[in-house]
Protein backbone atom coordinates (compact mmCIF):
# COMPACT_ATOMS: atom_id res chain seq x y z
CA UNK A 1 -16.29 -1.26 -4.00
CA UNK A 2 -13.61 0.47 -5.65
CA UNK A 3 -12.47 3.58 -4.19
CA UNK A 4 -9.62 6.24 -6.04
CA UNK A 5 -7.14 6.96 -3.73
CA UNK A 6 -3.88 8.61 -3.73
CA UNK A 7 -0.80 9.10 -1.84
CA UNK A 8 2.54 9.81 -2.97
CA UNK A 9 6.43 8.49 -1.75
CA UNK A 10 9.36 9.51 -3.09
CA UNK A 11 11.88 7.13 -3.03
CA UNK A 12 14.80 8.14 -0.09
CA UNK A 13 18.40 7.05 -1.12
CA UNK A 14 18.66 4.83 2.25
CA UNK A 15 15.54 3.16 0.50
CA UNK A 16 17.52 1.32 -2.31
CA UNK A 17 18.97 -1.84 -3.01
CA UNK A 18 22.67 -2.50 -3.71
CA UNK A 19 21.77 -1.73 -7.78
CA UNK A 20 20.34 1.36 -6.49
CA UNK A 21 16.90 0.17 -7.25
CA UNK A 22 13.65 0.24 -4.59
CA UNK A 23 14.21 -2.08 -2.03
CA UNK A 24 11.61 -5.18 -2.25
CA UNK A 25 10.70 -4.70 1.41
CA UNK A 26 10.19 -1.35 1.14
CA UNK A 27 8.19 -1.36 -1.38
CA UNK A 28 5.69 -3.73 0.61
CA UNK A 29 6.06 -0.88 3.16
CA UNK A 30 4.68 1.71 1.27
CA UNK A 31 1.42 -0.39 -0.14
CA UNK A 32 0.71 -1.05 3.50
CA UNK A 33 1.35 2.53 4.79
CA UNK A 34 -1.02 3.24 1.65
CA UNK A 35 -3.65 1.33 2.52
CA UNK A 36 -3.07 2.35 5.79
CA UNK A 37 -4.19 5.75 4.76
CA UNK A 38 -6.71 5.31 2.46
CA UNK A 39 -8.81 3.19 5.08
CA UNK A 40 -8.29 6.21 7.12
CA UNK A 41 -9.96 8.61 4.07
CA UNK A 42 -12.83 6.06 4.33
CA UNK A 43 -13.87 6.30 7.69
CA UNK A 44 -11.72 3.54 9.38
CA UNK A 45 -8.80 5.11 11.24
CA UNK A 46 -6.50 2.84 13.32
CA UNK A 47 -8.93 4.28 16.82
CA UNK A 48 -11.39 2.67 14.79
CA UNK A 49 -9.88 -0.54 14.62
CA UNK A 50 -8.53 -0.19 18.37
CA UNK A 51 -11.83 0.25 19.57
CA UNK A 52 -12.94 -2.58 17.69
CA UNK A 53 -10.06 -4.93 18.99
CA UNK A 54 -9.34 -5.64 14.80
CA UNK A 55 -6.45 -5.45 12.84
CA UNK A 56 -5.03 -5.73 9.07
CA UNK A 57 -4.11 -9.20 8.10
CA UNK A 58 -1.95 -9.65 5.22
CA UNK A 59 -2.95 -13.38 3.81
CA UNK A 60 -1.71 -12.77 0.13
CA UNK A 61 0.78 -10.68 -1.44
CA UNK A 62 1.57 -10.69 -5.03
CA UNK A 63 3.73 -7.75 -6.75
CA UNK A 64 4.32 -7.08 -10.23
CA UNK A 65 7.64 -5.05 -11.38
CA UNK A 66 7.29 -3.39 -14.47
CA UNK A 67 10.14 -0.75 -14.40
CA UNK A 68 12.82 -0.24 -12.33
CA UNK A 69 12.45 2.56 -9.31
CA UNK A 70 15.28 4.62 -8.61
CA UNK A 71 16.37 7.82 -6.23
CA UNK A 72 14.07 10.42 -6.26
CA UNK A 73 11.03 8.84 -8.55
CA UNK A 74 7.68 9.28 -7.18
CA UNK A 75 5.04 6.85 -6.54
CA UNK A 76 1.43 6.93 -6.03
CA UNK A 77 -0.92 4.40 -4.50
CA UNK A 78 -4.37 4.87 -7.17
CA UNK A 79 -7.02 2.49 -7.08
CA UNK A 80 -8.14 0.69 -3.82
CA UNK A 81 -10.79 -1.95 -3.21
CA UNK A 82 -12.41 -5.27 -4.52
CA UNK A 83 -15.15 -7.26 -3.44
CA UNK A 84 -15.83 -8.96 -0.12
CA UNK A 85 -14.19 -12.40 0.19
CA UNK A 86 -16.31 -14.52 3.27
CA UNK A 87 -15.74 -12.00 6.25
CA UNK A 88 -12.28 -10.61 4.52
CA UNK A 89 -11.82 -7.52 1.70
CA UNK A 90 -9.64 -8.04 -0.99
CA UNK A 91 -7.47 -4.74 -1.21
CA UNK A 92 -5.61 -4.74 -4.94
CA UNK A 93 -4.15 -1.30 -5.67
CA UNK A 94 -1.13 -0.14 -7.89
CA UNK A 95 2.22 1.89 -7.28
CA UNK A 96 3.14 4.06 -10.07
């Protein structure tokens, strides 16, 4: 299932590498605080998961750069989802 989803950063000047682009790491930061909060818009908050006793596992990470992000630019996490992979979820999204 593919779910649209949005949720905007802008980028803070503590945020930024030392040629005043995004930070790697942070970047990573925001796709999980993203998909952080659009499992939240579906139904699963984290009490959800507490109760449950389960938690996001990150077994894969691959990140495309296409431009450069600088100060103040705004990015949006879109397009969530993918299909179910044994008892996993593939979550593929984009930051623009």
């Amino acid at each position: 299932m593919v779910r649209d989803f949005a949720y905007r950063f802008r980028v803070r000047h503590d945020e930024l590498d030392s040629f005043a682009h995004l930070n790697n790491a942070v970047c990573v930061k925001y796709m999980q605080e993203a998909a952080i909060q659009a499992s939240t818009d579906a139904g699963y908050s984290l009490q959800w998961y507490e109760e449950r006793a389960v938690a996001w596992v990150v077994r894969r990470l691959e990140i495309r750069y296409y431009l450069q992000v600088r100060y103040g630019d705004e990015l949006a996490r879109c397009r969530l989802g993918g299909p179910p992979v044994g008892d996993s979820l593939l979550l593929a999204g984009s930051l623009r």
